[in-house]
C-alpha atoms as a PDB file:
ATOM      1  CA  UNK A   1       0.000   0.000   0.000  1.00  0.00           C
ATOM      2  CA  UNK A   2       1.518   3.353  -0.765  1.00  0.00           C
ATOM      3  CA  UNK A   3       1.142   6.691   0.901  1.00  0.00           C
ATOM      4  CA  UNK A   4      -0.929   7.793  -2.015  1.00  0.00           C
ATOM      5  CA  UNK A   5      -3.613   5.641  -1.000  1.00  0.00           C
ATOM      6  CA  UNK A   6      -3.469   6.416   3.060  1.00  0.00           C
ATOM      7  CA  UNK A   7      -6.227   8.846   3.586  1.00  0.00           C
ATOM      8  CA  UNK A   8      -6.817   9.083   6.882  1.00  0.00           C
ATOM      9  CA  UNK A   9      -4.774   8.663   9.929  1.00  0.00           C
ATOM     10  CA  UNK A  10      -6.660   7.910  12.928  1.00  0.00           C
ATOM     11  CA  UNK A  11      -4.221   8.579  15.700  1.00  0.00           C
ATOM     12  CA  UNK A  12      -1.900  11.099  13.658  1.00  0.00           C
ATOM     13  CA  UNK A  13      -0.874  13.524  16.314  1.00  0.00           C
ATOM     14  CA  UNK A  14      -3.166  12.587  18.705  1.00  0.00           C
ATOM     15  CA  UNK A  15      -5.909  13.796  17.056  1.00  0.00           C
ATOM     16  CA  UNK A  16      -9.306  12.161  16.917  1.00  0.00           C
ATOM     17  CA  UNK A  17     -11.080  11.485  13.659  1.00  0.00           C
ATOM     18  CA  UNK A  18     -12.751  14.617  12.344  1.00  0.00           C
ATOM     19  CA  UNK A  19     -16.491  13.472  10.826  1.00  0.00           C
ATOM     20  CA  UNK A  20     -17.096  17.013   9.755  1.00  0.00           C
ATOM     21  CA  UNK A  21     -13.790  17.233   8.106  1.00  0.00           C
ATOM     22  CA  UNK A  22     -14.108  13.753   6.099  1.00  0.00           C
ATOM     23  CA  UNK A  23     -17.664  15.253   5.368  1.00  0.00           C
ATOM     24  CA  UNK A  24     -16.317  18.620   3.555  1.00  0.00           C
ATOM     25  CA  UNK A  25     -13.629  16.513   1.837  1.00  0.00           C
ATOM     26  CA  UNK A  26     -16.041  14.795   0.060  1.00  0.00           C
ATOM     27  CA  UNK A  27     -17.965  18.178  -0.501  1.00  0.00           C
ATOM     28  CA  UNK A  28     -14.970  19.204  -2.637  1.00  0.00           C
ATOM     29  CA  UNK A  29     -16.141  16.335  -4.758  1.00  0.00           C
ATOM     30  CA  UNK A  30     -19.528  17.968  -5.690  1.00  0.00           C
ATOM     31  CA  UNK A  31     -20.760  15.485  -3.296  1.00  0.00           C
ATOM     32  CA  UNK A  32     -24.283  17.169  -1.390  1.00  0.00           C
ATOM     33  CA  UNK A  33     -23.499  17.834   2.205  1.00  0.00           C
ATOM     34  CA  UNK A  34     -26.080  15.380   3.014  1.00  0.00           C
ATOM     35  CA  UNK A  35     -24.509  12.277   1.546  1.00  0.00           C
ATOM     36  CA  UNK A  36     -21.177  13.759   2.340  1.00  0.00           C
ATOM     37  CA  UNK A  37     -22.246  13.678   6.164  1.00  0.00           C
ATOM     38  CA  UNK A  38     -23.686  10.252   5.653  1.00  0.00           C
ATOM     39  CA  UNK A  39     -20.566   8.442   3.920  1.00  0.00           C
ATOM     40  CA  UNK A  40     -18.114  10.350   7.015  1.00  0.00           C
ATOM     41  CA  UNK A  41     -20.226   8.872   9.657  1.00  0.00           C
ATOM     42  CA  UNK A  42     -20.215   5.157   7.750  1.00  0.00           C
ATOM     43  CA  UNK A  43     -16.517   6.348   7.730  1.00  0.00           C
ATOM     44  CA  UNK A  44     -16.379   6.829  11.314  1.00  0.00           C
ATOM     45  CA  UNK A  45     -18.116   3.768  12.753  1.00  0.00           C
ATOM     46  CA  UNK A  46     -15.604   1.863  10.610  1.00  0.00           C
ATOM     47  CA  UNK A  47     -12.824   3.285  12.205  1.00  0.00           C
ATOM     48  CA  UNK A  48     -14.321   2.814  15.436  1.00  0.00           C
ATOM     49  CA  UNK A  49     -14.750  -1.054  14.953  1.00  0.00           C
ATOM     50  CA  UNK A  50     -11.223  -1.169  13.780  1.00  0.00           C
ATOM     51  CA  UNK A  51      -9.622   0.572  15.853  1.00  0.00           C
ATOM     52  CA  UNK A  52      -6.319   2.515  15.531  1.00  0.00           C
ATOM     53  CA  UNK A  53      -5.249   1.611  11.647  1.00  0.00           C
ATOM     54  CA  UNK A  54      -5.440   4.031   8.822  1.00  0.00           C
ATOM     55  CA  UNK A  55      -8.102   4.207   5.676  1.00  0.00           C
ATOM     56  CA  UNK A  56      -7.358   3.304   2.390  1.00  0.00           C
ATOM     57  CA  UNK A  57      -8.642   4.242  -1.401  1.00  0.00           C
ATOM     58  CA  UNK A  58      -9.885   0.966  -1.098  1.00  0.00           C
ATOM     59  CA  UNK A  59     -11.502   1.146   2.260  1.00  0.00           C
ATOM     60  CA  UNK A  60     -12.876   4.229   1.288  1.00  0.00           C
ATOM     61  CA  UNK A  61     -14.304   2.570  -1.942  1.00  0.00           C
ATOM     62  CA  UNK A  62     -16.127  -0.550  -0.053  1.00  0.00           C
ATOM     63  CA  UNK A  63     -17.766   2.205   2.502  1.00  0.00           C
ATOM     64  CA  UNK A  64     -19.163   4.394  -0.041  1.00  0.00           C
ATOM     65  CA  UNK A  65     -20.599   1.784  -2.342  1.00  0.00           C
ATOM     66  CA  UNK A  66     -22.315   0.564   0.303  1.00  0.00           C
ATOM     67  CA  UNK A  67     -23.339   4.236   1.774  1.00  0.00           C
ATOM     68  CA  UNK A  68     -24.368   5.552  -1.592  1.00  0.00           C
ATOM     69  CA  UNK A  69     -24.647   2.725  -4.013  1.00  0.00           C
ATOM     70  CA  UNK A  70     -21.824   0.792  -6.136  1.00  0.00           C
ATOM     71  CA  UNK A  71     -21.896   3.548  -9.085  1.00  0.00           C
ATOM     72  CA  UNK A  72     -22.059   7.146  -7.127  1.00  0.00           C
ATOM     73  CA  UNK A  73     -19.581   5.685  -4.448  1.00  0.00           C
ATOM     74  CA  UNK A  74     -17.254   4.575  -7.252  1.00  0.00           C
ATOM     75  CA  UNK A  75     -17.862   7.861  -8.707  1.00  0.00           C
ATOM     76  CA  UNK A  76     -16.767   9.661  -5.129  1.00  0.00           C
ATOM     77  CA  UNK A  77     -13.200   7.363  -4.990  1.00  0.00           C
ATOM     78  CA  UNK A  78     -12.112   8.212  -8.647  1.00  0.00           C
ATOM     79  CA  UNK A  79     -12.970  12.339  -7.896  1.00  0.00           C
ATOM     80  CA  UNK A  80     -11.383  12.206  -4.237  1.00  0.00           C
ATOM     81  CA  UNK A  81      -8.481  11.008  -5.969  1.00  0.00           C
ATOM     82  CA  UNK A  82      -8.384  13.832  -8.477  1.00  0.00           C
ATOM     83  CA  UNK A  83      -9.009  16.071  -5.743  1.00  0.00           C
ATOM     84  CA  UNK A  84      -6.054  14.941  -3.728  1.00  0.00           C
ATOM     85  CA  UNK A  85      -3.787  15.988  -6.963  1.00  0.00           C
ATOM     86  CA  UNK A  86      -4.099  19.142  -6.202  1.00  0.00           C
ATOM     87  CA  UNK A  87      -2.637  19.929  -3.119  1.00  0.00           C
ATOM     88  CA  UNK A  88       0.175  17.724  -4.703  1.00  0.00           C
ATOM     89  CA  UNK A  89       0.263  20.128  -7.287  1.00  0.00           C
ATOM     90  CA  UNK A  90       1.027  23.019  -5.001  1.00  0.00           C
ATOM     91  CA  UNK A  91      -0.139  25.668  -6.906  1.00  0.00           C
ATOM     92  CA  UNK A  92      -2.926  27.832  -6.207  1.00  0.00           C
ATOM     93  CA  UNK A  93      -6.581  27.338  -7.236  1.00  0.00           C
ATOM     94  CA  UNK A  94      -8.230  30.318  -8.849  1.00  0.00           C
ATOM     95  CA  UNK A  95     -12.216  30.451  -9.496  1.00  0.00           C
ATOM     96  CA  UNK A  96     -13.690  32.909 -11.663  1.00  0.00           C
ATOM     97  CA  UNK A  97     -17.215  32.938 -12.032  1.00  0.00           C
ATOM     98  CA  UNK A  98     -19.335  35.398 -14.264  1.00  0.00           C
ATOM     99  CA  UNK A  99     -22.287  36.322 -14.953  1.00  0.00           C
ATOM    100  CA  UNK A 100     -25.337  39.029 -15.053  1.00  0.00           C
ATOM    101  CA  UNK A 101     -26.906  40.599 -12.104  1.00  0.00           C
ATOM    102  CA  UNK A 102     -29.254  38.031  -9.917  1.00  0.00           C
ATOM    103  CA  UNK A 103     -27.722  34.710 -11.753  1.00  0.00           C
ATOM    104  CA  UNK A 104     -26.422  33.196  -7.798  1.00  0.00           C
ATOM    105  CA  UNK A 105     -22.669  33.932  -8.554  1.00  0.00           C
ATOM    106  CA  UNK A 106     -23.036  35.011  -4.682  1.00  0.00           C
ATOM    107  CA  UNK A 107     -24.439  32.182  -3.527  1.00  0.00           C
ATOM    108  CA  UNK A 108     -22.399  30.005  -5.292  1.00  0.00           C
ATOM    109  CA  UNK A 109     -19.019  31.708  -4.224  1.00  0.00           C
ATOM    110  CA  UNK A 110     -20.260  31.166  -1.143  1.00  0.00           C
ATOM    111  CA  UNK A 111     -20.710  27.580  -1.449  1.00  0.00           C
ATOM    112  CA  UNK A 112     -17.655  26.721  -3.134  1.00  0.00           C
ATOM    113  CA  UNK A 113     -15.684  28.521  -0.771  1.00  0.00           C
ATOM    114  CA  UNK A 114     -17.097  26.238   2.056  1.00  0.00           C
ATOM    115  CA  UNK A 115     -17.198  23.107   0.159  1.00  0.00           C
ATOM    116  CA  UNK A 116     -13.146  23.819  -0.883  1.00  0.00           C
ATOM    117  CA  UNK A 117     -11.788  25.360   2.351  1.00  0.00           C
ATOM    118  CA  UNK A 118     -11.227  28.735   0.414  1.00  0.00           C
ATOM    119  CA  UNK A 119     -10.792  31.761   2.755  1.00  0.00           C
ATOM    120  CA  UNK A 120     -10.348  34.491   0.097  1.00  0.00           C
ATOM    121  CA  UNK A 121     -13.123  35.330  -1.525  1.00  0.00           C
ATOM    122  CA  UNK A 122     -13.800  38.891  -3.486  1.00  0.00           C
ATOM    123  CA  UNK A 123     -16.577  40.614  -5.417  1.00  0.00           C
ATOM    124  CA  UNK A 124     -15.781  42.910  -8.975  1.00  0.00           C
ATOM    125  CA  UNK A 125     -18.653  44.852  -6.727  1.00  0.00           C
ATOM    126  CA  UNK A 126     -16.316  45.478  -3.926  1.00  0.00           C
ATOM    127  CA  UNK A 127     -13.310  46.602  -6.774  1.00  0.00           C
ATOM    128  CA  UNK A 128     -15.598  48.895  -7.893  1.00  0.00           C
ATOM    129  CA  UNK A 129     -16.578  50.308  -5.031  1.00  0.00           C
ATOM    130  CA  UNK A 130     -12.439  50.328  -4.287  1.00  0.00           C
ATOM    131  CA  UNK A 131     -12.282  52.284  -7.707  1.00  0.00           C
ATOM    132  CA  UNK A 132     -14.806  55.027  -6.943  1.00  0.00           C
ATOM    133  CA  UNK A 133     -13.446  56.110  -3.747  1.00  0.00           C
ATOM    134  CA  UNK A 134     -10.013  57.076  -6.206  1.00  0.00           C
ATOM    135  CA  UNK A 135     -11.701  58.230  -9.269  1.00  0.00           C
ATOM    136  CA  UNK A 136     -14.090  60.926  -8.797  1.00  0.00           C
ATOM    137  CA  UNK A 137     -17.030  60.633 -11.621  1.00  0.00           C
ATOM    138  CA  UNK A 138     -16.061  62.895 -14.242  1.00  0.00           C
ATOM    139  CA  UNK A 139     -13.024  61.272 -14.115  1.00  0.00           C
ATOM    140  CA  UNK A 140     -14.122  57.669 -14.450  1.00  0.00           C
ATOM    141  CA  UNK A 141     -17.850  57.566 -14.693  1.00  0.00           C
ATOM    142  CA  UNK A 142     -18.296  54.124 -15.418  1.00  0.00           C
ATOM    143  CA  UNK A 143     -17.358  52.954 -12.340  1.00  0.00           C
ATOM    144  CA  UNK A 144     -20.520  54.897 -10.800  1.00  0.00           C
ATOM    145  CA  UNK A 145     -23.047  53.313 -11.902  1.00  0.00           C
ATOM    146  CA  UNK A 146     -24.664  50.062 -12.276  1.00  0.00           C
ATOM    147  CA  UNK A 147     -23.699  47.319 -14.564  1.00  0.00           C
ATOM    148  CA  UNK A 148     -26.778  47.323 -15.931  1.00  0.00           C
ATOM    149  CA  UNK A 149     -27.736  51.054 -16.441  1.00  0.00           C
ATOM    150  CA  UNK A 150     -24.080  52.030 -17.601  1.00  0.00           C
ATOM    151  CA  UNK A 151     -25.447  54.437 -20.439  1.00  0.00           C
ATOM    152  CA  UNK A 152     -23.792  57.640 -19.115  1.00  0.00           C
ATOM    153  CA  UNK A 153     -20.635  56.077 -18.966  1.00  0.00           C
ATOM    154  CA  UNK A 154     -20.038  56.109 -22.806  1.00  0.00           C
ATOM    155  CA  UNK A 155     -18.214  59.309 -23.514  1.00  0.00           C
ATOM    156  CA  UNK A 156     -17.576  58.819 -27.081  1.00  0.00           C
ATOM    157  CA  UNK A 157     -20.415  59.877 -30.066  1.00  0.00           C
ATOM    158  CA  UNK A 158     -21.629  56.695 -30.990  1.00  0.00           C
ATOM    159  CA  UNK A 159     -24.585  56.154 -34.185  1.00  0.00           C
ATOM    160  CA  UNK A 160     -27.654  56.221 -33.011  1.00  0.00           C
ATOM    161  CA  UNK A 161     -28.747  52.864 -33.152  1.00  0.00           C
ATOM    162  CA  UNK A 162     -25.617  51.632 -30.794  1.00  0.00           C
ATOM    163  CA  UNK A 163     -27.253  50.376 -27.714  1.00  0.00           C
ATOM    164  CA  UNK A 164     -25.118  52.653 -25.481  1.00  0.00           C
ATOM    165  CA  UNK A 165     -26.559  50.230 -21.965  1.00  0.00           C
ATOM    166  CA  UNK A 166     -23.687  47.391 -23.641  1.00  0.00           C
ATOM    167  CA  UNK A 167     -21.105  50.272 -24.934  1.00  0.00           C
ATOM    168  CA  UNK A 168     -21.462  51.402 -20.995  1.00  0.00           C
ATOM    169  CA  UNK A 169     -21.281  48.053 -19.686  1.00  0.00           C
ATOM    170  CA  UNK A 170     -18.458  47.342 -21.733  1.00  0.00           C
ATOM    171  CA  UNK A 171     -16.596  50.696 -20.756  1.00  0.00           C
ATOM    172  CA  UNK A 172     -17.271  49.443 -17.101  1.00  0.00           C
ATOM    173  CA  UNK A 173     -16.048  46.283 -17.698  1.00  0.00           C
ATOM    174  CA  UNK A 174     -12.288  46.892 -19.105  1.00  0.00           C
ATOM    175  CA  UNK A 175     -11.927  49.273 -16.383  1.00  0.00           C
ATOM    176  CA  UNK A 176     -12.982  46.859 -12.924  1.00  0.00           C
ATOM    177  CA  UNK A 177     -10.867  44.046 -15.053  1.00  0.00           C
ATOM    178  CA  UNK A 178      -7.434  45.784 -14.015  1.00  0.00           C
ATOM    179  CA  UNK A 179      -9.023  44.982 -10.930  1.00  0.00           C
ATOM    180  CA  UNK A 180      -9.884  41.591 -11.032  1.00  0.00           C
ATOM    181  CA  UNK A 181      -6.389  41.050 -12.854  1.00  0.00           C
ATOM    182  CA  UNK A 182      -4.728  42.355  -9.822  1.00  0.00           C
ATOM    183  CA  UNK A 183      -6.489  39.865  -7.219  1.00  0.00           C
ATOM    184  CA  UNK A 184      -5.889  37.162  -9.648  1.00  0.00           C
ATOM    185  CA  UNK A 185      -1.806  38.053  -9.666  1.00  0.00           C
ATOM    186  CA  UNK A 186      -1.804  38.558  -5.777  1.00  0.00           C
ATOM    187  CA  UNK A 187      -3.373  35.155  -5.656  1.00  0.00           C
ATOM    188  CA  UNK A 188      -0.892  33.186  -7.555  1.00  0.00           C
ATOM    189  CA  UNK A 189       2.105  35.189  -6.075  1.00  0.00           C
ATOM    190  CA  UNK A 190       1.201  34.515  -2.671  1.00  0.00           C
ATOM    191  CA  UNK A 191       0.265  30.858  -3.838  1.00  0.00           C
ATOM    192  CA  UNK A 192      -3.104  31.456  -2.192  1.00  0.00           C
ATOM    193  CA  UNK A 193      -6.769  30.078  -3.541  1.00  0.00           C
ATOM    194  CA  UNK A 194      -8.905  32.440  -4.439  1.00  0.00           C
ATOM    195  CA  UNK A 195     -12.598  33.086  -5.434  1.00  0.00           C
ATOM    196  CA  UNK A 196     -13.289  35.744  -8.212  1.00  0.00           C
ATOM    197  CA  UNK A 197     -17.329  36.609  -8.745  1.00  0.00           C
ATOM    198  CA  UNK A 198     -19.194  39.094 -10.564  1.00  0.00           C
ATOM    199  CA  UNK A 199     -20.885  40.201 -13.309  1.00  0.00           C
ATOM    200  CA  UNK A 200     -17.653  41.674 -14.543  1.00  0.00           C
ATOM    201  CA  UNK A 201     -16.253  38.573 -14.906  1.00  0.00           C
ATOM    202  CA  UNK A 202     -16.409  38.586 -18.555  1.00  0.00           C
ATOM    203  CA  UNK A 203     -15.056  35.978 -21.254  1.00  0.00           C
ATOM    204  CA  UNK A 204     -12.037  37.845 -22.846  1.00  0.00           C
ATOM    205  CA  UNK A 205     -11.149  41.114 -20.881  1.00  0.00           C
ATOM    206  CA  UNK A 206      -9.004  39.165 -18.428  1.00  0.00           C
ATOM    207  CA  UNK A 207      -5.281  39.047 -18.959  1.00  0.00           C
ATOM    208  CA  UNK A 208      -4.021  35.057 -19.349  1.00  0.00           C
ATOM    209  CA  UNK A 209      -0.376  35.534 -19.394  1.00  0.00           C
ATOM    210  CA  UNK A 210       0.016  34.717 -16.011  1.00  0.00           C
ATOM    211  CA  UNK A 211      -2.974  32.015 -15.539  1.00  0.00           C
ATOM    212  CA  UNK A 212      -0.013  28.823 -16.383  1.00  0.00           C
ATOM    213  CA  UNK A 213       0.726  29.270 -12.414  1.00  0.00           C
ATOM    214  CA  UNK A 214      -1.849  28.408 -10.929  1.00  0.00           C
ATOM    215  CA  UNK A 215      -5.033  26.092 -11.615  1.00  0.00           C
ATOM    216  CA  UNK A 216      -7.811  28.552 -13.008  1.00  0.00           C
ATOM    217  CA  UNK A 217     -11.176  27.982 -13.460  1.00  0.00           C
ATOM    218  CA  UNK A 218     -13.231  30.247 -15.810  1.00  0.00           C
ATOM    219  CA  UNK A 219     -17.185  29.637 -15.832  1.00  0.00           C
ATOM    220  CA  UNK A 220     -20.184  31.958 -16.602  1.00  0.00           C
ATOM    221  CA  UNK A 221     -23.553  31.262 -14.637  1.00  0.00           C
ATOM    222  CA  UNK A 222     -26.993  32.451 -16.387  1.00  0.00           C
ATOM    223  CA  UNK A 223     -30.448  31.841 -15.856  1.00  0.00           C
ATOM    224  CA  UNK A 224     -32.394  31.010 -18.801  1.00  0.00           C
ATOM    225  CA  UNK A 225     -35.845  31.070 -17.936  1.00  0.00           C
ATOM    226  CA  UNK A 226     -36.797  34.757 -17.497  1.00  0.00           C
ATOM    227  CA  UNK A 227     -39.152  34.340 -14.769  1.00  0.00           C
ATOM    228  CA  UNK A 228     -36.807  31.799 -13.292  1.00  0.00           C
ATOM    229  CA  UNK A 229     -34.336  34.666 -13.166  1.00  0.00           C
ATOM    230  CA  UNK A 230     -36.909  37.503 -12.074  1.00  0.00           C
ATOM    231  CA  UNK A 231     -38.058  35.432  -9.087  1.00  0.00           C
ATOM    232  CA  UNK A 232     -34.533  35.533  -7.741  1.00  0.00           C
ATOM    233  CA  UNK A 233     -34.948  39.325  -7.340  1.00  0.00           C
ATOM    234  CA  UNK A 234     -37.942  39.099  -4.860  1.00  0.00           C
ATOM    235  CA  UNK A 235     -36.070  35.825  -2.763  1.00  0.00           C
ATOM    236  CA  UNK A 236     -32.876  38.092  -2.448  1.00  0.00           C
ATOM    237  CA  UNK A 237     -34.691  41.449  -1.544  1.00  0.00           C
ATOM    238  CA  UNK A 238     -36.198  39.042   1.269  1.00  0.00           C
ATOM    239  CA  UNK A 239     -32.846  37.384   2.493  1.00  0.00           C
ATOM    240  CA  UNK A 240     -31.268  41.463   2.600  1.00  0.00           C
ATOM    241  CA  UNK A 241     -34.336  42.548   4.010  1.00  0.00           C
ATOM    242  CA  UNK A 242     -34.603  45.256   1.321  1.00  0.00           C
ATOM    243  CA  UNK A 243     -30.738  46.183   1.382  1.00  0.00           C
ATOM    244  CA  UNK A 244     -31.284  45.373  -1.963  1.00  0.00           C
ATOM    245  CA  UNK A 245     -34.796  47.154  -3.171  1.00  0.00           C
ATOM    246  CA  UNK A 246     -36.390  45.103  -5.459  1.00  0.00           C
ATOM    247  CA  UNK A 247     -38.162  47.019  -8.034  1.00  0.00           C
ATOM    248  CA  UNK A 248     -34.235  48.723  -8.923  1.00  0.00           C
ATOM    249  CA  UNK A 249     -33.739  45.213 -10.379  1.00  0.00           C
ATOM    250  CA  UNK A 250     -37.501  44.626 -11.946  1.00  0.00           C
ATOM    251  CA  UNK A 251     -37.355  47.999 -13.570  1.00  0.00           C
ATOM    252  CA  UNK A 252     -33.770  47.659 -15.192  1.00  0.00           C
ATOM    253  CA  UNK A 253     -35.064  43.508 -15.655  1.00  0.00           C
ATOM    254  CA  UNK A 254     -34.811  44.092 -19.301  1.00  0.00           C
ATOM    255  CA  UNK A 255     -31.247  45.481 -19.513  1.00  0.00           C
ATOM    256  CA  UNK A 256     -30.036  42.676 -17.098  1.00  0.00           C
ATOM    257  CA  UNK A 257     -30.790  39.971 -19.148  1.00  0.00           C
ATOM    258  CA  UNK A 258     -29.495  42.016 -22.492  1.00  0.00           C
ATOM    259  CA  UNK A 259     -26.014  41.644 -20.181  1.00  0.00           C
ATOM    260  CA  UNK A 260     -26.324  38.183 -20.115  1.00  0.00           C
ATOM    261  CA  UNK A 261     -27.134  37.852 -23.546  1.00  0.00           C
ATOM    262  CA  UNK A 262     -23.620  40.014 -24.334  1.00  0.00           C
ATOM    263  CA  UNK A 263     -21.943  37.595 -21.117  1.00  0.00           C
ATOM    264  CA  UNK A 264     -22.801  34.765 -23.345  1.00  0.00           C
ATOM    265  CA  UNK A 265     -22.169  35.736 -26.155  1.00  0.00           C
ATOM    266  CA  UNK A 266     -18.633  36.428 -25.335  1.00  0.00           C
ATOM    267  CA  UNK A 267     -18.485  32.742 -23.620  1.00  0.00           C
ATOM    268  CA  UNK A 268     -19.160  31.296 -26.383  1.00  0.00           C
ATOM    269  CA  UNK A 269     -16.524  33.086 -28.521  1.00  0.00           C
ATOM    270  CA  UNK A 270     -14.475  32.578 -26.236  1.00  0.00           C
ATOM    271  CA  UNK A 271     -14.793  28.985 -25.474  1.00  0.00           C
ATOM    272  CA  UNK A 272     -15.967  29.736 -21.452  1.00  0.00           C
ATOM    273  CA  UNK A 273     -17.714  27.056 -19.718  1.00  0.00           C
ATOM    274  CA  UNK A 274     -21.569  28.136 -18.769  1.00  0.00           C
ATOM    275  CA  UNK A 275     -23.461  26.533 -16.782  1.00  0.00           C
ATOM    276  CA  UNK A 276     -27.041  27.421 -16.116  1.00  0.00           C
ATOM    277  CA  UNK A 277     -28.038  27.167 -12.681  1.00  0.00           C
ATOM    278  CA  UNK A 278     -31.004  24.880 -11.984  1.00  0.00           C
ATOM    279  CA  UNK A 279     -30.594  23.889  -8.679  1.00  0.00           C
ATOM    280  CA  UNK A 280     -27.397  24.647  -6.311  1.00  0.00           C
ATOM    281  CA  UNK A 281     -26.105  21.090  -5.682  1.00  0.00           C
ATOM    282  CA  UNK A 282     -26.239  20.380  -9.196  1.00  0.00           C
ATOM    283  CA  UNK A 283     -24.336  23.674  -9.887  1.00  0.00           C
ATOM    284  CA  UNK A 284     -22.049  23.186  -7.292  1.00  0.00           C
ATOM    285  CA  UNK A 285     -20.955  19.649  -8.933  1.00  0.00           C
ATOM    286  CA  UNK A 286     -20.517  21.051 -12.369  1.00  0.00           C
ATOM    287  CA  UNK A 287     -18.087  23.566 -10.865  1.00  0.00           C
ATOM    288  CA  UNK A 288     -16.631  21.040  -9.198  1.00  0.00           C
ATOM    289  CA  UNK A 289     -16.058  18.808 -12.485  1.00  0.00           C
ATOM    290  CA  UNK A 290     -14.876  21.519 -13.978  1.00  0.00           C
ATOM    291  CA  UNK A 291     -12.471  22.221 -11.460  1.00  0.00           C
ATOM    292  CA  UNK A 292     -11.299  18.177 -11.272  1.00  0.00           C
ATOM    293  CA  UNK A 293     -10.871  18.637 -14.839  1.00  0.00           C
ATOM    294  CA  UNK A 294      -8.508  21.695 -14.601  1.00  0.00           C
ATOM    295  CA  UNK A 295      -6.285  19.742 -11.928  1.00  0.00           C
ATOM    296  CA  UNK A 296      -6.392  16.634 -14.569  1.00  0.00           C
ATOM    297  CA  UNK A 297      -4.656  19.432 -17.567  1.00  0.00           C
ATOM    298  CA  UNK A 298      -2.347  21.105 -15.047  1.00  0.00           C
ATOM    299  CA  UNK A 299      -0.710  17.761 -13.897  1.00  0.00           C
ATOM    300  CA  UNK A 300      -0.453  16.347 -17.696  1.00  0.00           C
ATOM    301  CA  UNK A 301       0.992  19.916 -18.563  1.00  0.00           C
ATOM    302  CA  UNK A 302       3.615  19.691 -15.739  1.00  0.00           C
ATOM    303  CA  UNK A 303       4.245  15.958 -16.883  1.00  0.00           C
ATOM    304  CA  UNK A 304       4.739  16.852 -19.880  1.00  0.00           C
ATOM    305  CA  UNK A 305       7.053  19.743 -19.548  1.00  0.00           C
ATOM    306  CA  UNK A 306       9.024  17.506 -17.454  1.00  0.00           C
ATOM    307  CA  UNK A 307       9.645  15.093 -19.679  1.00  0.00           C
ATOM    308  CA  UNK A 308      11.040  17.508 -22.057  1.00  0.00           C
END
């Protein structure tokens, strides 16, 4: 048996076996917190019956087959093991996740962050609001005002049938990138994981030169369904308890979802992963397969400069 296939040692360092800490490794999976929990307790009263002795792959393997059923616990073994790459990787994991106004970016940085054991996590909101406080609005009016009612930040004569809410948005979008470039280099220079979301995280202003060293994840999240996508407006305005006013969003509804249209468009040009969120545990795991697949390309590209 190798040390690649120890994952757990029950008595390292005195410590006891950590159920809630088996639970969120399997969370970084795209496991749901519920099986997660369920498969770390079958986990536990294992250990328990054994005794002192460490858990293998295989172990591992028998207990969540049984737990969850012979494919999905299968499933869990092969992505824990493509999870455990990267920390042997040692280079930092970098999320980036776009996306128009009211999509769950949030809510999903949120979970991620949890699920992944990510402390940093920032907002293009937040590097806006960074960017106003310096640049007063004559100076840099597109940072003042909403992604989605950017109109007065075009300052150039443009025909009139340009639809100056995307030349705004677009203005607003090269200048919080600088930003979000900067978070992105502090992140790999200090070799810390990071979570990038907002609506200015858009499919071709970002600079890649620099993305080789680290493992970087770029997605886009959209709503399809309008109403789907309006309703989210009215549960948000009740989780903020109004911080957020609701009929702001409703009356601009229009011009958000002409931003996603332009988000996606550039995704697609781009070649951006989207992924439309239906449900959050199904969104988380589709971030996390995209992320397993990112570790997967890093480690064949370090292979394969190696063997150069």
């Amino acid at each position: 048996m190798s040390d690649s296939e120890i994952i757990v040692y029950t008595r390292e360092h005195g410590l006891p076996y950590s159920k809630g800490l088996m639970a969120q490794s399997f969370m970084a999976t795209g496991l749901s917190p519920e099986k997660a929990y369920n498969v770390a307790a079958a986990v536990g009263r294992s250990l328990r019956r054994r005794g002192p002795v460490v858990l293998t792959l295989s172990d591992l393997e028998t207990i969540a087959c049984e737990t969850l059923g012979a494919d999905e616990g299968r499933d869990l073994v092969a992505r824990f093991r493509q999870w455990q790459e990267l920390a042997q990787l040692e280079r930092p994991l970098v999320i980036l996740i776009g996306g128009a106004t009211g999509v769950g970016k949030s809510t999903l940085a949120t979970q991620m962050a949890h699920r992944l054991g990510i402390t940093r996590v920032a907002s293009t909101d937040t590097v806006r609001q960074v960017m106003r406080a310096f640049f007063a609005a004559d100076l840099m009016p597109e940072v003042h005002c909403s992604s989605f009612d950017a109109r007065g930040a075009v300052r150039i004569p443009l025909p009139k049938s340009a639809d100056l809410y995307r030349a705004g948005f677009i203005e607003q979008v090269k200048s919080v990138a600088v930003g979000i470039d900067a978070i992105v280099r502090r992140a790999i220079s200090e070799e810390l994981s990071t979570i990038v979301e907002g609506v200015h995280v858009v499919p071709g202003f970002l600079d890649k030169t620099h993305w080789g060293e680290a493992v970087v994840v770029e997605l886009v999240l959209c709503i399809d369904d309008p109403e789907r996508h309006r309703s989210h407006f009215y549960v948000r305005e009740w989780e903020t308890g109004g911080v957020r006013p609701l009929q702001r969003y409703i009356r601009h509804f229009n011009h958000i979802r002409k931003v996603q249209k332009y988000v996606l468009a550039q995704a697609e040009k781009q070649g951006t992963t989207v992924i439309e969120n239906e449900s959050l545990d199904q969104t988380v795991k589709a971030v996390m397969d995209n992320v397993l697949d990112a570790v997967g390309a890093s480690r064949r590209q370090i292979a394969a400069e190696a063997g150069r």
